[in-house]
N, C-alpha and C. Protein backbone atom coordinates (compact mmCIF):
# COMPACT_ATOMS: atom_id res chain seq x y z
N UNK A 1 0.82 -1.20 0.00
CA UNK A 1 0.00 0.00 0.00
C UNK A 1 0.86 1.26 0.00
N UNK A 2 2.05 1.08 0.84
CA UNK A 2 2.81 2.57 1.06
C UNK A 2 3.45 2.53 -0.47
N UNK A 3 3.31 1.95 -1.51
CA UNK A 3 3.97 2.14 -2.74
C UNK A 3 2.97 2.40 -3.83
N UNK A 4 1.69 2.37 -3.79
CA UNK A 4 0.76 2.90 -3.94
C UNK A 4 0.34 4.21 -3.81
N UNK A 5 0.47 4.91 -2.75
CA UNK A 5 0.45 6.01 -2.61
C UNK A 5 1.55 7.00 -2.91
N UNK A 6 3.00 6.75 -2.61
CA UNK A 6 3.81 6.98 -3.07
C UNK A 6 3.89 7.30 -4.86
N UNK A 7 3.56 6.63 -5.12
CA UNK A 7 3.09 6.37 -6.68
C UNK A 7 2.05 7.43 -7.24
N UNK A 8 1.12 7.84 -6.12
CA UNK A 8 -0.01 8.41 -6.54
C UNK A 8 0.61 9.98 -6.18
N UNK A 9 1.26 10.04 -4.98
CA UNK A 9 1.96 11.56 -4.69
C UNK A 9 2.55 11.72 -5.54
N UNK A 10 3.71 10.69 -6.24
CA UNK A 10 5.07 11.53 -7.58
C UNK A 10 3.78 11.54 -8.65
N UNK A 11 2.99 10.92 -9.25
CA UNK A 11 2.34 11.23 -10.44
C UNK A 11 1.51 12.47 -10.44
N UNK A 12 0.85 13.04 -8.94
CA UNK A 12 0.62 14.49 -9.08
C UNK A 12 1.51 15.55 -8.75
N UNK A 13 2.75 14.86 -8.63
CA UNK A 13 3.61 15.92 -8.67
C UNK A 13 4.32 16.25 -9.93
N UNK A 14 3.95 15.09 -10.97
CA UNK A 14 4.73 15.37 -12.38
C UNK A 14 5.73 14.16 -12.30
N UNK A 15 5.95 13.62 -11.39
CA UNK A 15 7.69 12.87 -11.88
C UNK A 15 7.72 12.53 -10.19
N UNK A 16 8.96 11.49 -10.29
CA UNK A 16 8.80 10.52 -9.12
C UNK A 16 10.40 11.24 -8.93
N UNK A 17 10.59 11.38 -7.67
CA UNK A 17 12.01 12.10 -6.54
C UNK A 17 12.97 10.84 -6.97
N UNK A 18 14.21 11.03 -7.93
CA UNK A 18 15.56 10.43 -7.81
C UNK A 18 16.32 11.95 -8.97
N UNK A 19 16.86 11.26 -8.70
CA UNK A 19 18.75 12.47 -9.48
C UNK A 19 18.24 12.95 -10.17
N UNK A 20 18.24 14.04 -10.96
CA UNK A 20 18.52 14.55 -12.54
C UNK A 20 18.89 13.69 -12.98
N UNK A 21 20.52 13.54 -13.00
CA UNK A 21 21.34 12.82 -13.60
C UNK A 21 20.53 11.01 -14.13
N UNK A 22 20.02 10.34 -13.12
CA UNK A 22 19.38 9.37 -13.59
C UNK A 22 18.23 9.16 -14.24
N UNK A 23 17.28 10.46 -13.85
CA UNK A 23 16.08 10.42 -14.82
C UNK A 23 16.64 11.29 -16.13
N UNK A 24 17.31 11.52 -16.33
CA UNK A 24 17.67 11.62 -17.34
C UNK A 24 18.05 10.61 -18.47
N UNK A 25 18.87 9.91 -17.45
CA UNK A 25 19.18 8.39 -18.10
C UNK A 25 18.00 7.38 -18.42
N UNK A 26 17.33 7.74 -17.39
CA UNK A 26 16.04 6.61 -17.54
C UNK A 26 15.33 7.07 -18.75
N UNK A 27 14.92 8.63 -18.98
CA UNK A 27 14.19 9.03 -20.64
C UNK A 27 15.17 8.61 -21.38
N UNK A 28 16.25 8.09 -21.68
CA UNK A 28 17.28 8.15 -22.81
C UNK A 28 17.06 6.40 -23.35
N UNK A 29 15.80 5.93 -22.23
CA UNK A 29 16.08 4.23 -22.90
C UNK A 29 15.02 3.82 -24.25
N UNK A 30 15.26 3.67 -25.40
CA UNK A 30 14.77 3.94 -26.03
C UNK A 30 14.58 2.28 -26.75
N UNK A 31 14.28 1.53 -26.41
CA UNK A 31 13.90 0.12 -26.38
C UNK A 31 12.88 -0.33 -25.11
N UNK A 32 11.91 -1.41 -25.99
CA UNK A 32 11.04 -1.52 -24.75
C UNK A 32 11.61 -2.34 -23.52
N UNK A 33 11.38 -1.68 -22.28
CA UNK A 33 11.47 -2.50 -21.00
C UNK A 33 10.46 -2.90 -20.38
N UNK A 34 10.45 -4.40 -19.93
CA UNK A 34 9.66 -4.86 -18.68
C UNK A 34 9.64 -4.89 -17.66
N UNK A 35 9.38 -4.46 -16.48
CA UNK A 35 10.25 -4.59 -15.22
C UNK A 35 9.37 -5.53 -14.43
N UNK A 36 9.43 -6.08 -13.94
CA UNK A 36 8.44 -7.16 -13.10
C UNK A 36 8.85 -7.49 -12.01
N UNK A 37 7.97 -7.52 -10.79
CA UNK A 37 8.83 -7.27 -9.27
C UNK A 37 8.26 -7.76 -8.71
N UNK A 38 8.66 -9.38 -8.08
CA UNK A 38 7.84 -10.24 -7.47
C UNK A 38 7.62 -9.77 -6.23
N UNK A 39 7.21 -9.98 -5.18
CA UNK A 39 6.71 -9.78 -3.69
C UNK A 39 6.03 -10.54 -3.12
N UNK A 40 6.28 -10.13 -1.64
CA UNK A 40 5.14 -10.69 -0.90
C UNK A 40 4.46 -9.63 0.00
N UNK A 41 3.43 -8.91 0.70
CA UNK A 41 3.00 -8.24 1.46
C UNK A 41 4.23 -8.30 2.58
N UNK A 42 4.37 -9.22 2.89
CA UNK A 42 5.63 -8.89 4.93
C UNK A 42 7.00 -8.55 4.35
N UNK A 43 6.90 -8.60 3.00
CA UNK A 43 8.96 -7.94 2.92
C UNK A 43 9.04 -6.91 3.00
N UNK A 44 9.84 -6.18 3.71
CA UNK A 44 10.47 -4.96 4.15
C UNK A 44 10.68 -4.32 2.84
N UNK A 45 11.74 -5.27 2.00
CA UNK A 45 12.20 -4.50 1.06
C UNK A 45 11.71 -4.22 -0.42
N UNK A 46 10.64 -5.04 -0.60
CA UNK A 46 10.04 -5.41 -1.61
C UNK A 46 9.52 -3.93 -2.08
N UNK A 47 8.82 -3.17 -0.91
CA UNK A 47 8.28 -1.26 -1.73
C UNK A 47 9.59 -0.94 -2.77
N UNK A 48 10.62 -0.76 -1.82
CA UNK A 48 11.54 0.21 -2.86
C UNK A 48 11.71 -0.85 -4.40
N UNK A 49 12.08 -1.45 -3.75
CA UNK A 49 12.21 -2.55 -5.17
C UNK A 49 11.18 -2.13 -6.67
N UNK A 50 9.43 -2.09 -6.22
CA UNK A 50 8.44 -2.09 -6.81
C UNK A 50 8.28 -0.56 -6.90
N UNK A 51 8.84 0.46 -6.03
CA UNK A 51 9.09 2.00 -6.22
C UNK A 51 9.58 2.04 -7.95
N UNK A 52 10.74 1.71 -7.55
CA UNK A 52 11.83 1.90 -8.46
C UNK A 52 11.20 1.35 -9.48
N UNK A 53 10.63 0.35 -10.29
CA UNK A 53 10.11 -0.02 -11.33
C UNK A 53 9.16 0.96 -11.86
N UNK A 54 8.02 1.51 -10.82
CA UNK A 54 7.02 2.28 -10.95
C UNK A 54 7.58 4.06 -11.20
N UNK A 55 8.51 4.45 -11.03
CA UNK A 55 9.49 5.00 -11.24
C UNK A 55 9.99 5.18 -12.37
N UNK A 56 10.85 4.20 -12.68
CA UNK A 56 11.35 4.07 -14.78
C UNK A 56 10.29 4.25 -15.29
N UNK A 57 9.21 3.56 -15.06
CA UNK A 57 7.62 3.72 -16.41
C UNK A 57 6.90 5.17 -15.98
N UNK A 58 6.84 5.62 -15.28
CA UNK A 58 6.39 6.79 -15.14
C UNK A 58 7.56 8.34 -15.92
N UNK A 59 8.57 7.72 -15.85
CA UNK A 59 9.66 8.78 -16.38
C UNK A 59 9.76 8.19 -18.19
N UNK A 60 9.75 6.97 -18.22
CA UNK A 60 10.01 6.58 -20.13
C UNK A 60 8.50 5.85 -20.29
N UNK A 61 8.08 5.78 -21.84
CA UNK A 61 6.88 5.63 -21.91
C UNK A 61 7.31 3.86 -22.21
N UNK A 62 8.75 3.67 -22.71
CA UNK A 62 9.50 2.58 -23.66
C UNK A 62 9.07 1.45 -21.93
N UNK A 63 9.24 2.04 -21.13
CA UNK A 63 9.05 0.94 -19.72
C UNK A 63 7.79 1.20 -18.79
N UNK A 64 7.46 -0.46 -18.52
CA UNK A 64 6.57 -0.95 -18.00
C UNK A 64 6.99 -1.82 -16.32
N UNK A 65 6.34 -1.41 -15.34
CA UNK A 65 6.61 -1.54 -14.31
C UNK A 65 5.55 -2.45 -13.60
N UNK A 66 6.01 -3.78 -13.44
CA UNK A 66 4.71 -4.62 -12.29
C UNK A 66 5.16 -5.11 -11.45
N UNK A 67 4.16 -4.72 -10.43
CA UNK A 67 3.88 -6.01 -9.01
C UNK A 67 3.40 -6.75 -9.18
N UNK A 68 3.99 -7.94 -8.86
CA UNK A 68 3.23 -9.40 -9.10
C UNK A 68 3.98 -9.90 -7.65
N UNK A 69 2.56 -10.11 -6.60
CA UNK A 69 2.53 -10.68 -5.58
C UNK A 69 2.58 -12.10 -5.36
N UNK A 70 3.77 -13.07 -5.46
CA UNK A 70 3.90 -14.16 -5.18
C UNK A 70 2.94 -15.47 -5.12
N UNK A 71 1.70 -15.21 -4.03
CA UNK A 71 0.94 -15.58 -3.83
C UNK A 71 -0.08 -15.69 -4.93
N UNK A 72 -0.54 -15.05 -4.79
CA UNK A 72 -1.43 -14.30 -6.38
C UNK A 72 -1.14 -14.68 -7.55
N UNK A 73 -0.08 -14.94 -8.03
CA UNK A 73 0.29 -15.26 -9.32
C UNK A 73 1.75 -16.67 -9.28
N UNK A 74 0.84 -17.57 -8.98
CA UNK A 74 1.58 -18.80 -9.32
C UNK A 74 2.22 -19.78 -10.25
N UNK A 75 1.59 -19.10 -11.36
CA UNK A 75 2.16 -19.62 -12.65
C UNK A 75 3.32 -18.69 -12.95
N UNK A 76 3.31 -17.04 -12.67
CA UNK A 76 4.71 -16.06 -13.25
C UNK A 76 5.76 -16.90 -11.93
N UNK A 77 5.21 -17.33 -10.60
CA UNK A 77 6.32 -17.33 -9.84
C UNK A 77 7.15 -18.52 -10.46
N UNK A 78 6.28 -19.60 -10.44
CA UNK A 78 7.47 -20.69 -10.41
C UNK A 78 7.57 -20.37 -11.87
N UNK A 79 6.99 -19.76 -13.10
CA UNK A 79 8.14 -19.31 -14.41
C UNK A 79 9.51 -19.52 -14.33
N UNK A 80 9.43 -18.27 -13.30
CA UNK A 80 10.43 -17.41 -13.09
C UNK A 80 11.69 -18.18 -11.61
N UNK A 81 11.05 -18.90 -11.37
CA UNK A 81 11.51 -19.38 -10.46
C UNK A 81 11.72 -18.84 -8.75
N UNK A 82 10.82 -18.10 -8.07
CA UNK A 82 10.70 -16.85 -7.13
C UNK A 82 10.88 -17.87 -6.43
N UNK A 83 12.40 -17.96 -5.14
CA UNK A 83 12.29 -18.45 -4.07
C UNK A 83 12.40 -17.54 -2.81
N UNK A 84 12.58 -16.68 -3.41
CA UNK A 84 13.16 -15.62 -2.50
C UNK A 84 12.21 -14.20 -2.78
N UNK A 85 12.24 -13.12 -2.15
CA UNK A 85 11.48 -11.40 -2.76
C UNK A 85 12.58 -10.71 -2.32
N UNK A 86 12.28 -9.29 -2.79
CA UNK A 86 12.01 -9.13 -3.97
C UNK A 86 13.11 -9.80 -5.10
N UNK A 87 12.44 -9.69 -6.49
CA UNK A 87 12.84 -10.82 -7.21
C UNK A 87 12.33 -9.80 -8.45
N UNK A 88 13.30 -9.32 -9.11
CA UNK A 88 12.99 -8.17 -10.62
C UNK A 88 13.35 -9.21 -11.68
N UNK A 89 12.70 -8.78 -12.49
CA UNK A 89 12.34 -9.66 -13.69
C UNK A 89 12.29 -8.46 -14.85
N UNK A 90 13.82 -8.72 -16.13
CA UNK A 90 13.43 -7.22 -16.63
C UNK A 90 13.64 -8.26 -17.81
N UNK A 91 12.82 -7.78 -19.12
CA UNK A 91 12.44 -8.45 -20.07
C UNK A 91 12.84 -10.00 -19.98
N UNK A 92 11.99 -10.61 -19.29
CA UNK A 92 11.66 -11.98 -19.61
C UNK A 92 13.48 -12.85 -19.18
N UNK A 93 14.84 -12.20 -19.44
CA UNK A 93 16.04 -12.65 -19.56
C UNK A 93 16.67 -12.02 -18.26
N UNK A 94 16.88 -10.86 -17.38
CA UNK A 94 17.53 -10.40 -16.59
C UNK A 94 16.83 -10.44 -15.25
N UNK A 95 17.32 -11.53 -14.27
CA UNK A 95 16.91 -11.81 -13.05
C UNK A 95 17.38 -11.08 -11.99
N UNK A 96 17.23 -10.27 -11.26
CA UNK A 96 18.17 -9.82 -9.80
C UNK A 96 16.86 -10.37 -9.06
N UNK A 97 17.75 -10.70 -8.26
CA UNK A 97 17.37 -11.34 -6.84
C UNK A 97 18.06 -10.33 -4.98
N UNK A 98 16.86 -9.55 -4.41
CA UNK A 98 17.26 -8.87 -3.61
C UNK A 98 16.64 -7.13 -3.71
N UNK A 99 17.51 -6.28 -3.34
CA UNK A 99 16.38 -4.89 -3.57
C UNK A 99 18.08 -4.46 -3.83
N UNK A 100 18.23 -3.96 -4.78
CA UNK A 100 19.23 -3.15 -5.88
C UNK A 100 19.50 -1.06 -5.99
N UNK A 101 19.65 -0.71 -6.09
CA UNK A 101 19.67 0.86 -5.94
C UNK A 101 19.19 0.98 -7.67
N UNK A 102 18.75 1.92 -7.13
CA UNK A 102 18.62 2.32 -8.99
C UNK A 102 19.66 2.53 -9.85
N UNK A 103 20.30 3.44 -9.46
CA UNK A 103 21.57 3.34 -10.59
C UNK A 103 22.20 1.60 -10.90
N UNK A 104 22.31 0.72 -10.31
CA UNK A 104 22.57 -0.27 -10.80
C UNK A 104 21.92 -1.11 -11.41
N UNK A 105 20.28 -1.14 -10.72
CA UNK A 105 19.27 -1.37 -11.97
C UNK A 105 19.32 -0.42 -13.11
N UNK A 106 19.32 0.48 -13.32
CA UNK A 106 19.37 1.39 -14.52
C UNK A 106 20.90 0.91 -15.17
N UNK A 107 21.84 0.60 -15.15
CA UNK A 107 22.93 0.08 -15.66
C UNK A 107 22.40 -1.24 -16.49
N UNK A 108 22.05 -2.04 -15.48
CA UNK A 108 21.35 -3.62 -16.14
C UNK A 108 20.40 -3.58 -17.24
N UNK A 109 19.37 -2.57 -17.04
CA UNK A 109 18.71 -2.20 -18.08
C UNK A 109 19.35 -1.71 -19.44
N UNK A 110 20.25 -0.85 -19.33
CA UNK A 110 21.08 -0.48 -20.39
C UNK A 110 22.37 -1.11 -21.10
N UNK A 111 22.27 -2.63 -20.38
CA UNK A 111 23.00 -3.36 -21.05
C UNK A 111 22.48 -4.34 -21.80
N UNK A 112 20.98 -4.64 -21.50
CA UNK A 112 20.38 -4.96 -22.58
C UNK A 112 20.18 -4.09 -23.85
N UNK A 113 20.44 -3.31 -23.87
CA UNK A 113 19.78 -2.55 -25.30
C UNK A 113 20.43 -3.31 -26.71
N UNK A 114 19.08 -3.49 -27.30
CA UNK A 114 20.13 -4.29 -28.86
C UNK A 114 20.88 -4.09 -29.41
């Protein structure tokens, strides 16, 4: 829920609170992204994780940002193989496992580009 609202404060504010410098980077991705961010309701760390996704798609139109709650969606988990949360899933091929800073997710993302 607190990432929900969070979500709902940066979108009436225009844009979600990180660097210049990185939302800058984040409009510059110009290939489509998926971001997919497994969870469970009791992880601590799982908001920022699902922040940060909701974040890139709100700043580039090229990225798409989901929560997919563990529980709830049992066919993406074991896909994907979720033993652990949070658990990012960026086009279908790039797994992190854990809660990441953005600039290093934003790196991973930009090493996919074709």
């Amino acid at each position: 829920m607190s990432t929900f609202l969070s979500d709902i404060i940066d979108l009436s504010r225009g844009e979600p609170k990180i660097s210049s410098d990185l939302k800058e980077q984040v409009r510059s991705i110009s290939f489509p992204v998926h971001i997919q961010v497994f969870i469970t309701p009791q992880c601590p760390y799982c908001p920022p994780a699902v922040k940060l996704a909701h974040d890139f798609a709100m700043l580039n139109p090229n990225v798409t940002g989901d929560m997919v709650e563990v529980t709830e969606f049992p066919a993406l988990s074991e896909k994907y193989n979720v033993m652990g949360v949070p658990k990012t899933v960026i086009n279908e091929t790039l797994e992190l496992e854990g809660a990441y800073p953005v600039d290093v997710v934003l790196k991973k993302i930009l090493e996919l580009k074709p």
